[in-house]
C-alpha atoms as a PDB file:
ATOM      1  CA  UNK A   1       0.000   0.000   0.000  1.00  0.00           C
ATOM      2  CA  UNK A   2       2.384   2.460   0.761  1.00  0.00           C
ATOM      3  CA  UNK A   3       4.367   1.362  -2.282  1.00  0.00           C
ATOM      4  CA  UNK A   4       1.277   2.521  -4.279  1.00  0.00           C
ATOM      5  CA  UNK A   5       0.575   5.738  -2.358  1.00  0.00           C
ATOM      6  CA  UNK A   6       4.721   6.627  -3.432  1.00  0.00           C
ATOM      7  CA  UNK A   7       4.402   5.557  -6.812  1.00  0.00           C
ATOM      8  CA  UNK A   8       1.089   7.921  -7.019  1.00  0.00           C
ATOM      9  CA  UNK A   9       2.963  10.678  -5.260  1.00  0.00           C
ATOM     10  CA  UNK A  10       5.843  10.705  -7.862  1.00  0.00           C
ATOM     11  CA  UNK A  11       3.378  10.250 -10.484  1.00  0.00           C
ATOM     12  CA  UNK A  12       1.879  13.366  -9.626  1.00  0.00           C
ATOM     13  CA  UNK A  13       5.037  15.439  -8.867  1.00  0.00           C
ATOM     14  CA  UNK A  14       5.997  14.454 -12.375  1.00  0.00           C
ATOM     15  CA  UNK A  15       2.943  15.236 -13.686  1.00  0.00           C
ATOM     16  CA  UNK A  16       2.314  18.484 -12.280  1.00  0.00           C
ATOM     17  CA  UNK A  17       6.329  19.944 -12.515  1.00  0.00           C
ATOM     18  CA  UNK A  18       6.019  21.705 -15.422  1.00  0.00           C
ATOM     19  CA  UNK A  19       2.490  23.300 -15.228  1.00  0.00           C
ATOM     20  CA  UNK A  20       3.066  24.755 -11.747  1.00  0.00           C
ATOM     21  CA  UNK A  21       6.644  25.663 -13.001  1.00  0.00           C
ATOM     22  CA  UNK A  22       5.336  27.529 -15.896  1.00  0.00           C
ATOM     23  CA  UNK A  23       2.784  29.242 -13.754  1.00  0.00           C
ATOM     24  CA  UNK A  24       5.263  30.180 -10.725  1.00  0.00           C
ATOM     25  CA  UNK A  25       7.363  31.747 -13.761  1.00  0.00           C
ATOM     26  CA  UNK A  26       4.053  33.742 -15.150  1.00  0.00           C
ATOM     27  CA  UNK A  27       3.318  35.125 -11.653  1.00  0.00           C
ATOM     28  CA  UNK A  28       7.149  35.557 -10.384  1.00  0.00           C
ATOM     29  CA  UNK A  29       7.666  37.519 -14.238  1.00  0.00           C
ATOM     30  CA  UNK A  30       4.327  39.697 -13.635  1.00  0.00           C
ATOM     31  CA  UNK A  31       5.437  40.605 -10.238  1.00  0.00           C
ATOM     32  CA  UNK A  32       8.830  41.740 -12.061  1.00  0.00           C
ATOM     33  CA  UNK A  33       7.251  43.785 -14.663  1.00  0.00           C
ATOM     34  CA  UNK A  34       4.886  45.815 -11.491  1.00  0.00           C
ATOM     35  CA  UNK A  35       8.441  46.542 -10.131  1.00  0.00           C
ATOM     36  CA  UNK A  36      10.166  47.531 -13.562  1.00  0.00           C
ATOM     37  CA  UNK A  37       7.936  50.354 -14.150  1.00  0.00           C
ATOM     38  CA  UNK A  38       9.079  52.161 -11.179  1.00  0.00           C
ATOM     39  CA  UNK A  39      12.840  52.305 -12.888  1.00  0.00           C
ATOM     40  CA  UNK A  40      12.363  51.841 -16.408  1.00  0.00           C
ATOM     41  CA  UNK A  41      12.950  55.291 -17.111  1.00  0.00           C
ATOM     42  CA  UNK A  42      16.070  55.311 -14.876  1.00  0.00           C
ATOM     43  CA  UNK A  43      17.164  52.254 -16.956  1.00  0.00           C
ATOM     44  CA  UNK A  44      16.567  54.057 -20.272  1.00  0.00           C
ATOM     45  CA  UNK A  45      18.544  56.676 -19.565  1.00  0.00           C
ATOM     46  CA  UNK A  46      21.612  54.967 -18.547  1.00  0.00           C
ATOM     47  CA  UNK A  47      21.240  52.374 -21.203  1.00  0.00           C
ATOM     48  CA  UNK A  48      21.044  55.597 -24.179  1.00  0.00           C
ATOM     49  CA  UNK A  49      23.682  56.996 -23.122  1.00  0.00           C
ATOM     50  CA  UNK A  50      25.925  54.172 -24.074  1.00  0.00           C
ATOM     51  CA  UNK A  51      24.718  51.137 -26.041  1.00  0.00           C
ATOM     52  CA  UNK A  52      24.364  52.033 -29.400  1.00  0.00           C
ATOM     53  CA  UNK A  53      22.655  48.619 -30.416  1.00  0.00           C
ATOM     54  CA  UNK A  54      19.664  49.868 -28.027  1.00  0.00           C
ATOM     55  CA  UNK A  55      19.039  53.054 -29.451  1.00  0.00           C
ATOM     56  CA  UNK A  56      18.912  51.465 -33.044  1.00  0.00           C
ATOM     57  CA  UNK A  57      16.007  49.113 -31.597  1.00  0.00           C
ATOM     58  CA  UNK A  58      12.329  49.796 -32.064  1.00  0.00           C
ATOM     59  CA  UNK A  59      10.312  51.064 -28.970  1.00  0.00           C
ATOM     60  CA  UNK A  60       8.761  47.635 -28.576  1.00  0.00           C
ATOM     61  CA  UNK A  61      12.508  45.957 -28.343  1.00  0.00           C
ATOM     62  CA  UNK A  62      13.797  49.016 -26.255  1.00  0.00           C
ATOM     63  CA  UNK A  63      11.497  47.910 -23.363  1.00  0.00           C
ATOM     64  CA  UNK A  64      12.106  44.108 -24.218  1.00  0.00           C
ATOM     65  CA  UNK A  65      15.571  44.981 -23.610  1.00  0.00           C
ATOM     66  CA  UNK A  66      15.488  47.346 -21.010  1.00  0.00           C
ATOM     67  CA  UNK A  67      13.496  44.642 -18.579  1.00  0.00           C
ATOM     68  CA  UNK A  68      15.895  41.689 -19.291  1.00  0.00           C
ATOM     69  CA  UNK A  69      18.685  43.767 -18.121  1.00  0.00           C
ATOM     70  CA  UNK A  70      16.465  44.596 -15.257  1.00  0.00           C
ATOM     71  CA  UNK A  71      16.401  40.676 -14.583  1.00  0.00           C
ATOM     72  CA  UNK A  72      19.753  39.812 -15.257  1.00  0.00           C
ATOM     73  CA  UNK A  73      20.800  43.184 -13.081  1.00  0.00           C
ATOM     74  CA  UNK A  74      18.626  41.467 -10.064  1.00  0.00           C
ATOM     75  CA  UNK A  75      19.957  38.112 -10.260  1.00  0.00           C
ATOM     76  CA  UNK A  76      23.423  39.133  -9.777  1.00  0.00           C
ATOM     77  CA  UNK A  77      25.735  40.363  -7.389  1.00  0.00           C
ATOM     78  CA  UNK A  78      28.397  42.651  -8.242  1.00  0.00           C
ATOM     79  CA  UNK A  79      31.573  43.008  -6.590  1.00  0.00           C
ATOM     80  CA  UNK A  80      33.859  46.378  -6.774  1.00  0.00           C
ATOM     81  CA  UNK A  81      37.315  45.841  -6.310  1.00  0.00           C
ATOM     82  CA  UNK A  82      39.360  48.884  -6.262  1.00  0.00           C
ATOM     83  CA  UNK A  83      36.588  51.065  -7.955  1.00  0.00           C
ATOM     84  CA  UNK A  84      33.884  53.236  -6.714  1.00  0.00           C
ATOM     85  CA  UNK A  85      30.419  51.923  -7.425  1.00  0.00           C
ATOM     86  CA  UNK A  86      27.757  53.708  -9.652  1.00  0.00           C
ATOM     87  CA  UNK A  87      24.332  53.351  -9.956  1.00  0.00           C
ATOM     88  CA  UNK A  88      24.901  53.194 -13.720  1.00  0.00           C
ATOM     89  CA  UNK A  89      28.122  49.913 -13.634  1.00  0.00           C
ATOM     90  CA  UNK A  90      25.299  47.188 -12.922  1.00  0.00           C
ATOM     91  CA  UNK A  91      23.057  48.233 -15.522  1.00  0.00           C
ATOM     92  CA  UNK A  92      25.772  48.514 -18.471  1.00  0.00           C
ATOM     93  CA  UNK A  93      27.056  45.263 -17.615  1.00  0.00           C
ATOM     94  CA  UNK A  94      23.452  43.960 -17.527  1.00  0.00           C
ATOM     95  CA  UNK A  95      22.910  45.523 -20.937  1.00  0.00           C
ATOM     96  CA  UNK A  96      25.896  44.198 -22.545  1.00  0.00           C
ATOM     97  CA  UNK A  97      25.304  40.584 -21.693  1.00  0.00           C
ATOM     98  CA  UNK A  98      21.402  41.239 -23.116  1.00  0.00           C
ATOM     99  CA  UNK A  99      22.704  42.575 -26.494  1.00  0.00           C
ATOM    100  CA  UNK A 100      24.264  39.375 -27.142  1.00  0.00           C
ATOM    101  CA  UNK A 101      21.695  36.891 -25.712  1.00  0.00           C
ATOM    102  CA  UNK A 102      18.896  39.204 -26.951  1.00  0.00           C
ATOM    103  CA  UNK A 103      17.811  37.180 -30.194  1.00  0.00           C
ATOM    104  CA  UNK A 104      17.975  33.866 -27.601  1.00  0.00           C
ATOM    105  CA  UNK A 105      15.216  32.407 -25.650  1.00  0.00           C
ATOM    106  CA  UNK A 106      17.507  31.428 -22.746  1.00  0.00           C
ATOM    107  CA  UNK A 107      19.339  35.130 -21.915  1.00  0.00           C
ATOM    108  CA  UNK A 108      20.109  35.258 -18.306  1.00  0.00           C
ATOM    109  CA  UNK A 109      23.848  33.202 -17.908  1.00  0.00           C
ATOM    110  CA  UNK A 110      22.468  32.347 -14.711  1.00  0.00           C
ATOM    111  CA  UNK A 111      25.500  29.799 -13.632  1.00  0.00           C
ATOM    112  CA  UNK A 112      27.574  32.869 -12.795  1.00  0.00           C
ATOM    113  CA  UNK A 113      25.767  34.722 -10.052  1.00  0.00           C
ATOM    114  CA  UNK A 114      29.150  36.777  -9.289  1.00  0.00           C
ATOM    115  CA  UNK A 115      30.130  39.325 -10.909  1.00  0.00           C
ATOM    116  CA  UNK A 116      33.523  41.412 -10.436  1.00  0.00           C
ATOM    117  CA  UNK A 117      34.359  44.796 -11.794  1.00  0.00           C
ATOM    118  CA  UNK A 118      37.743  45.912 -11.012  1.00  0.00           C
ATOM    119  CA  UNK A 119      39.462  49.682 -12.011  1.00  0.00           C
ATOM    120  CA  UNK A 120      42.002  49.006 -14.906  1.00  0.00           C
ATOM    121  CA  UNK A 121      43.973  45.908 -16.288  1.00  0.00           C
ATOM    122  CA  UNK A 122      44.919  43.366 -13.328  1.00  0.00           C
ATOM    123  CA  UNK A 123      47.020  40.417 -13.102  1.00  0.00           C
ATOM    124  CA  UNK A 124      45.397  36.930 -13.039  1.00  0.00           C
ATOM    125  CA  UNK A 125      46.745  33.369 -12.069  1.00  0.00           C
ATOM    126  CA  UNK A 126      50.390  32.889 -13.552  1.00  0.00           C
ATOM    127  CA  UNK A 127      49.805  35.014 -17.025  1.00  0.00           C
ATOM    128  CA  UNK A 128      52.629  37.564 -16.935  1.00  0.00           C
ATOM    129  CA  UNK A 129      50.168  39.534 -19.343  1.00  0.00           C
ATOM    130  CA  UNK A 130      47.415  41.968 -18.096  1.00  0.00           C
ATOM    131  CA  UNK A 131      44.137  41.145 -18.231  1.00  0.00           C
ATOM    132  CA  UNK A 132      41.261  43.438 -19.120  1.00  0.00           C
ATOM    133  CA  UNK A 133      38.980  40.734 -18.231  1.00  0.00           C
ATOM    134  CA  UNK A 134      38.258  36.692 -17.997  1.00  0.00           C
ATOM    135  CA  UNK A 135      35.829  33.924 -16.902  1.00  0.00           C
ATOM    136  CA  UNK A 136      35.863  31.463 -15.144  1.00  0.00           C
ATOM    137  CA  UNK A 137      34.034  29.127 -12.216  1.00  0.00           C
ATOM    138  CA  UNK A 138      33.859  31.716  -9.133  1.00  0.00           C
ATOM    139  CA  UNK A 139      32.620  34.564 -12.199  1.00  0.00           C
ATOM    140  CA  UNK A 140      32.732  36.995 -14.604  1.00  0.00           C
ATOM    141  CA  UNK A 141      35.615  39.925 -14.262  1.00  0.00           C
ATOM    142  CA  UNK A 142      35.875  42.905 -16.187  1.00  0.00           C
ATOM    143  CA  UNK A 143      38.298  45.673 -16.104  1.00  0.00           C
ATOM    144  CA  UNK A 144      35.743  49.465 -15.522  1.00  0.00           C
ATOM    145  CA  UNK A 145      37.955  51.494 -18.047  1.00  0.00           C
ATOM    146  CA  UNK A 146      38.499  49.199 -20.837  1.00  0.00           C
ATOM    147  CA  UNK A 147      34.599  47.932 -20.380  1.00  0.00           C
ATOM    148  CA  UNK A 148      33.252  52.143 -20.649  1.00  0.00           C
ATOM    149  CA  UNK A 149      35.932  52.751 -23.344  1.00  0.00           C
ATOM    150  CA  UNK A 150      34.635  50.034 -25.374  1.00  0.00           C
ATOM    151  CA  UNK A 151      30.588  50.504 -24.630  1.00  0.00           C
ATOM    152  CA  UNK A 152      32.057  54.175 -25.798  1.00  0.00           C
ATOM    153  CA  UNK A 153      32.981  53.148 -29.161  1.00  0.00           C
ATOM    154  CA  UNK A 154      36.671  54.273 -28.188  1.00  0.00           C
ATOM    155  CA  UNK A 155      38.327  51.373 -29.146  1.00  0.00           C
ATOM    156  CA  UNK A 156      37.415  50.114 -32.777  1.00  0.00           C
ATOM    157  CA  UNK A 157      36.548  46.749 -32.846  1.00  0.00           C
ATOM    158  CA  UNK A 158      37.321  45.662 -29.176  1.00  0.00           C
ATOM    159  CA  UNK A 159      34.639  45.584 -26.476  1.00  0.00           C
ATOM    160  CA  UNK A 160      35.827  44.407 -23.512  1.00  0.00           C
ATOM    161  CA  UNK A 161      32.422  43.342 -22.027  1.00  0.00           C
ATOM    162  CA  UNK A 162      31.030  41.752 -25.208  1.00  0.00           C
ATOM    163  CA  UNK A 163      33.916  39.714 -25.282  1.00  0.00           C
ATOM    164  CA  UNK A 164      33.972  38.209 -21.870  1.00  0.00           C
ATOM    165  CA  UNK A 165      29.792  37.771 -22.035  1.00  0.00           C
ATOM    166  CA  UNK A 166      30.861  35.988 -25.684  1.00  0.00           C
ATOM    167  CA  UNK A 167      33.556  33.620 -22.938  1.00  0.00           C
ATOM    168  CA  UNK A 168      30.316  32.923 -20.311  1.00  0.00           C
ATOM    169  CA  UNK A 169      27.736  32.165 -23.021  1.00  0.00           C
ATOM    170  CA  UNK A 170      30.227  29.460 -24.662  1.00  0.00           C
ATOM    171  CA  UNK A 171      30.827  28.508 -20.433  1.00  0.00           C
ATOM    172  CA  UNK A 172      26.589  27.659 -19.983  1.00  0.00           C
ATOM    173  CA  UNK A 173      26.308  26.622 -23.019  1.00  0.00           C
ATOM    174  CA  UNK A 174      29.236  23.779 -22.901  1.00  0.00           C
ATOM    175  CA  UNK A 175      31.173  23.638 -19.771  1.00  0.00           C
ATOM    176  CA  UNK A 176      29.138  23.786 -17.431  1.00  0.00           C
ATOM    177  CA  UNK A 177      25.180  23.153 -19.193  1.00  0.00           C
ATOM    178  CA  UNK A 178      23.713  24.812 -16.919  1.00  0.00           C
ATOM    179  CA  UNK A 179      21.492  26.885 -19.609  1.00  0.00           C
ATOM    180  CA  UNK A 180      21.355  25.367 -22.570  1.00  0.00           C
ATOM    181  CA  UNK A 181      19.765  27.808 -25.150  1.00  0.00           C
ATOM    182  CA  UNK A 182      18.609  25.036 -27.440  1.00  0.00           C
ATOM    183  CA  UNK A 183      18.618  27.012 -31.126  1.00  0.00           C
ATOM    184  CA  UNK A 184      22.726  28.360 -29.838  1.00  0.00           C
ATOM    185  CA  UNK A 185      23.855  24.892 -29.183  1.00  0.00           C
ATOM    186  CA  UNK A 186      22.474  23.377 -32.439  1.00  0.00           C
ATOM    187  CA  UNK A 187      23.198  25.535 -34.584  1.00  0.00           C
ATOM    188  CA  UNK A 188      26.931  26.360 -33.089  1.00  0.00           C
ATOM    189  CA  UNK A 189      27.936  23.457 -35.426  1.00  0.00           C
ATOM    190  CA  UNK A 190      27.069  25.225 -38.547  1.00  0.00           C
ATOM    191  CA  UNK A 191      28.790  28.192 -37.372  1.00  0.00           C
ATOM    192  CA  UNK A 192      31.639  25.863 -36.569  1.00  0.00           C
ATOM    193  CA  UNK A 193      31.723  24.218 -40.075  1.00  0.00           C
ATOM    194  CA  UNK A 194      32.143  27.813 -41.274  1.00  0.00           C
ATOM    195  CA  UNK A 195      34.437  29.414 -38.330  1.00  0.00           C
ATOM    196  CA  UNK A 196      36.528  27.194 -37.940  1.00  0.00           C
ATOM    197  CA  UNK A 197      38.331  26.955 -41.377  1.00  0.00           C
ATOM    198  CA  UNK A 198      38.815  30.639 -41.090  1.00  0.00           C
ATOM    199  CA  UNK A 199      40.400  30.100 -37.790  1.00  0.00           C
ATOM    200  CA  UNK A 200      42.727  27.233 -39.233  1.00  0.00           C
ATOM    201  CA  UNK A 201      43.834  29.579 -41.755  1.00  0.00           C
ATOM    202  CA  UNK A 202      44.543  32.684 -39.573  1.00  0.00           C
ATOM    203  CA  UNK A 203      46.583  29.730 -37.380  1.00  0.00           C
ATOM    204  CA  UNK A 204      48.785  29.083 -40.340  1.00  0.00           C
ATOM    205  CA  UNK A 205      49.081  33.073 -40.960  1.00  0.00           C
ATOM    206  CA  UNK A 206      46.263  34.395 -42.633  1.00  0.00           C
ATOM    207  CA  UNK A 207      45.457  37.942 -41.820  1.00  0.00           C
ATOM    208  CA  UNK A 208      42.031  39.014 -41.813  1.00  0.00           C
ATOM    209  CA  UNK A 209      39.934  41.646 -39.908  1.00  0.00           C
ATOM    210  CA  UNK A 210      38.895  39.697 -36.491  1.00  0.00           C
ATOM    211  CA  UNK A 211      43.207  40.558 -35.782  1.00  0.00           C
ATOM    212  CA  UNK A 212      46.061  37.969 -34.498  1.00  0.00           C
ATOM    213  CA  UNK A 213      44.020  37.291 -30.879  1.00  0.00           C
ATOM    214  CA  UNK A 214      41.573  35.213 -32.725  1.00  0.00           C
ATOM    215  CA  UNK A 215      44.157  32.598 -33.904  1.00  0.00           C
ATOM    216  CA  UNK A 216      45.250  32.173 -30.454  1.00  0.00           C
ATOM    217  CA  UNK A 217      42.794  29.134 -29.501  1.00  0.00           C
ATOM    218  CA  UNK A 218      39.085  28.598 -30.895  1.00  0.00           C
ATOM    219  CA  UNK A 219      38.060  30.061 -27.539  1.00  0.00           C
ATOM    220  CA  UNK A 220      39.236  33.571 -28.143  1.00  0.00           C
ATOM    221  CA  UNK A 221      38.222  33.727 -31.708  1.00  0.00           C
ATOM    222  CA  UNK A 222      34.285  32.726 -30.798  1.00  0.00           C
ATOM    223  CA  UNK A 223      34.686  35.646 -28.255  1.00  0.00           C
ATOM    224  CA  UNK A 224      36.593  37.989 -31.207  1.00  0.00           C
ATOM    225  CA  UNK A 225      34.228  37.450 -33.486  1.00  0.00           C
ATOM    226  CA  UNK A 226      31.225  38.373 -31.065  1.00  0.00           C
ATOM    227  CA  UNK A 227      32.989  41.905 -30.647  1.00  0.00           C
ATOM    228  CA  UNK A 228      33.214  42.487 -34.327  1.00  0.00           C
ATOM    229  CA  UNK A 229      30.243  40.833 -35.625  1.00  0.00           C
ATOM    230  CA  UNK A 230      28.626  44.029 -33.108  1.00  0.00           C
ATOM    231  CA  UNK A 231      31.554  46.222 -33.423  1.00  0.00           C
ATOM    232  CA  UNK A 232      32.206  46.383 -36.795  1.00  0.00           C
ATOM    233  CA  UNK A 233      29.164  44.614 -38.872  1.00  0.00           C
ATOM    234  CA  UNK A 234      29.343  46.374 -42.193  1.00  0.00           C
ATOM    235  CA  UNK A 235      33.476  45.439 -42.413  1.00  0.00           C
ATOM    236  CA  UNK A 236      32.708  42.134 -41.227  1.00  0.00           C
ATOM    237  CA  UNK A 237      29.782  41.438 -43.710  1.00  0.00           C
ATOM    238  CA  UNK A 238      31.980  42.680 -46.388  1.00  0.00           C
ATOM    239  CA  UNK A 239      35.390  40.643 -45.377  1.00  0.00           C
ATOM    240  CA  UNK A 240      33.910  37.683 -43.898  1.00  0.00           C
ATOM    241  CA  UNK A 241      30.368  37.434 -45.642  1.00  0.00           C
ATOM    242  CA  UNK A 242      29.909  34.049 -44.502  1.00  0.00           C
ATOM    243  CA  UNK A 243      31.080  33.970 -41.147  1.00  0.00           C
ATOM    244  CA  UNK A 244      28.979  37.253 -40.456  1.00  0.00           C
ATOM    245  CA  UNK A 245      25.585  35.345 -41.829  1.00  0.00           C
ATOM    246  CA  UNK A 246      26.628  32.083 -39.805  1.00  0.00           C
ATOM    247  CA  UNK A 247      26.942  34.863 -36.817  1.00  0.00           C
ATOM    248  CA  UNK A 248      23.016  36.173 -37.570  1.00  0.00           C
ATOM    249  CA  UNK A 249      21.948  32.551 -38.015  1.00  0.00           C
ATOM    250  CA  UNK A 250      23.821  31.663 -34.436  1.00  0.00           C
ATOM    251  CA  UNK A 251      22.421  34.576 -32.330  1.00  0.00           C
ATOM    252  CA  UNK A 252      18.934  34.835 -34.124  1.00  0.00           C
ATOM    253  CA  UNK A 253      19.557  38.672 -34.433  1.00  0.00           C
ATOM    254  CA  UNK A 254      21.292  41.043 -37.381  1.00  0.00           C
ATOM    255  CA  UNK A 255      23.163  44.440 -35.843  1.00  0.00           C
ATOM    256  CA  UNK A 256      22.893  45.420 -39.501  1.00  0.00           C
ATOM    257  CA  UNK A 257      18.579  45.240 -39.154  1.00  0.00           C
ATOM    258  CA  UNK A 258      18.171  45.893 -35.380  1.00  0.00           C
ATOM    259  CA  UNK A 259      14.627  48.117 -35.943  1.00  0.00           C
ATOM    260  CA  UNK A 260      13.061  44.674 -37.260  1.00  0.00           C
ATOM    261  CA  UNK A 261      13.301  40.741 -37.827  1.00  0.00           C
ATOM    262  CA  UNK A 262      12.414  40.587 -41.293  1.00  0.00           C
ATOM    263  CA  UNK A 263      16.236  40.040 -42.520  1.00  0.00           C
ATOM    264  CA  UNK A 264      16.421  37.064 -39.635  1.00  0.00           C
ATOM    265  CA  UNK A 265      13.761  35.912 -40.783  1.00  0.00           C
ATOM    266  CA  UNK A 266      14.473  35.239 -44.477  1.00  0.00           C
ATOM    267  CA  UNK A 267      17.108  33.748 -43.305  1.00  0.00           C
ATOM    268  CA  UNK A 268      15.535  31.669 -41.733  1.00  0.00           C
ATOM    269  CA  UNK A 269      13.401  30.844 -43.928  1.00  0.00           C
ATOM    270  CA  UNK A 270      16.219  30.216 -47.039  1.00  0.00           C
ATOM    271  CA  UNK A 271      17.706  27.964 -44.905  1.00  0.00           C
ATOM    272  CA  UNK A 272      14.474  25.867 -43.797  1.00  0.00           C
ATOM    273  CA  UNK A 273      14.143  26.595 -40.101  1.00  0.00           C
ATOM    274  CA  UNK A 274      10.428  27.368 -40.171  1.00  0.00           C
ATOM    275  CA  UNK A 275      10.297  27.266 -36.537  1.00  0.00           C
ATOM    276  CA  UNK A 276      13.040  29.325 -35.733  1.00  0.00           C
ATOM    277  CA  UNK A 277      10.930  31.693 -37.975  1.00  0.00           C
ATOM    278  CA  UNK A 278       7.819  31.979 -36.838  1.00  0.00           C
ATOM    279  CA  UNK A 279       9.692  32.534 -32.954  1.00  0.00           C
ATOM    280  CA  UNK A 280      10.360  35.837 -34.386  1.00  0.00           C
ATOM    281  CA  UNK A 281       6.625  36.541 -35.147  1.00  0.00           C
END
């Protein structure tokens, strides 16, 4: 009898998971939203001020954008090391990490809950090289001057914050699978079958516009070409033509077509993935 009453128990747990999941996640998101509007404008300005990729967005994206940073913002905890703390650092890192997860249904690189935001270059581990930034288990570091230079557009093609968010989706994705955006781990292996004999090539000496850091391991040239393919899109496009449509495929989102998804979505389309598609509807 009892072995019945357990088996109906489980039964049921199993059974009801995902429906009371799905509505704990409607309520807990609703409850978000209520709190939202009390800083959205807050968040707006900050976020215009600096990322241009938001203020090339339609309205209707602006706010999609400006609450997932709210999210990711509230599910972190930030750490300043040698820096004084703004109002504004939590949100631009936020924002950053959006742009590139925006086009993906799974956004919020929730493994690392910790993240670290130091003054200028540091030293890490053994490297006799500077760092402007790295991840790795305990969290995400990035150095405050290079990250606002590059958010600033005062470094051509290198974004400091992009690059490292590039390092921790890669980390969820296939270290640790902890989120596991289903569309960016599927189709990573077409982008692969087109990155990677550009990366051989720039190995054996090829020069191209991603720079010599991206032959250093595969690693650094995923994270390379995330900076450029948001950096730099019109170059890349032109140089790299394949690589940069791979790029749009990978991320579900063109910085070339950022007021709408009809260029995605052709895409999408040529290349069969109806679904994919009609998620951009």
């Amino acid at each position: 009898m009892e072995f019945i009453i357990i088996v109906a128990l489980v039964t049921a747990v199993l059974i009801l998971h995902r429906p009371l999941s799905a509505l704990f996640n409607k309520l807990y998101i609703s409850r978000q939203q209520h709190k939202f509007t009390e800083c959205e404008t807050f968040y707006h300005n900050v976020v215009s001020k600096y990322i241009r990729y938001y203020n090339r967005l339609g309205l209707e994206d602006q706010r999609k954008f400006l609450f997932r940073t709210f999210l990711f913002k509230k599910s972190r905890r930030f750490h300043y090391i040698e820096v004084k703390e703004s109002a504004e650092m939590p949100i631009l890192i936020s924002a950053v990490a959006i742009q590139l997860t925006f086009g993906l249904d799974k956004f919020m690189l929730n493994y690392f809950s910790d993240i670290f935001i130091l003054k200028d270059d540091y030293h890490y581990g053994f490297y006799s090289r500077p760092f402007m930034g790295h991840v790795d288990q305990s969290g995400i570091y990035l150095s405050w001057d290079n990250f606002i230079k590059g958010i600033s557009g005062l470094t051509p093609n290198c974004n400091v914050g992009l690059h490292e968010m590039g390092h921790a989706l890669a980390y969820v994705t296939f270290i640790t699978e902890t989120e596991e955006d289903k569309h960016f781990k599927k189709e990573f292996k077409n982008f692969s079958k087109v990155a990677r004999p550009i990366f051989t090539s720039m190995q054996e000496g090829k020069r191209n516009l991603l720079g010599e850091y991206a032959a250093v391991n595969y690693h650094e040239f995923w994270a390379v070409s995330v900076e450029t393919f948001f950096e730099n899109p019109v170059c890349l496009k032109h140089e790299l033509p394949e690589l940069y449509q791979a790029m749009v495929i990978l991320l579900r989102q063109d910085p070339l077509h950022t007021r709408n998804t009809n260029n995605v979505r052709t895409i999408f389309v040529m290349k069969g993935l109806k679904q994919e598609a009609e998620s951009l509807n």
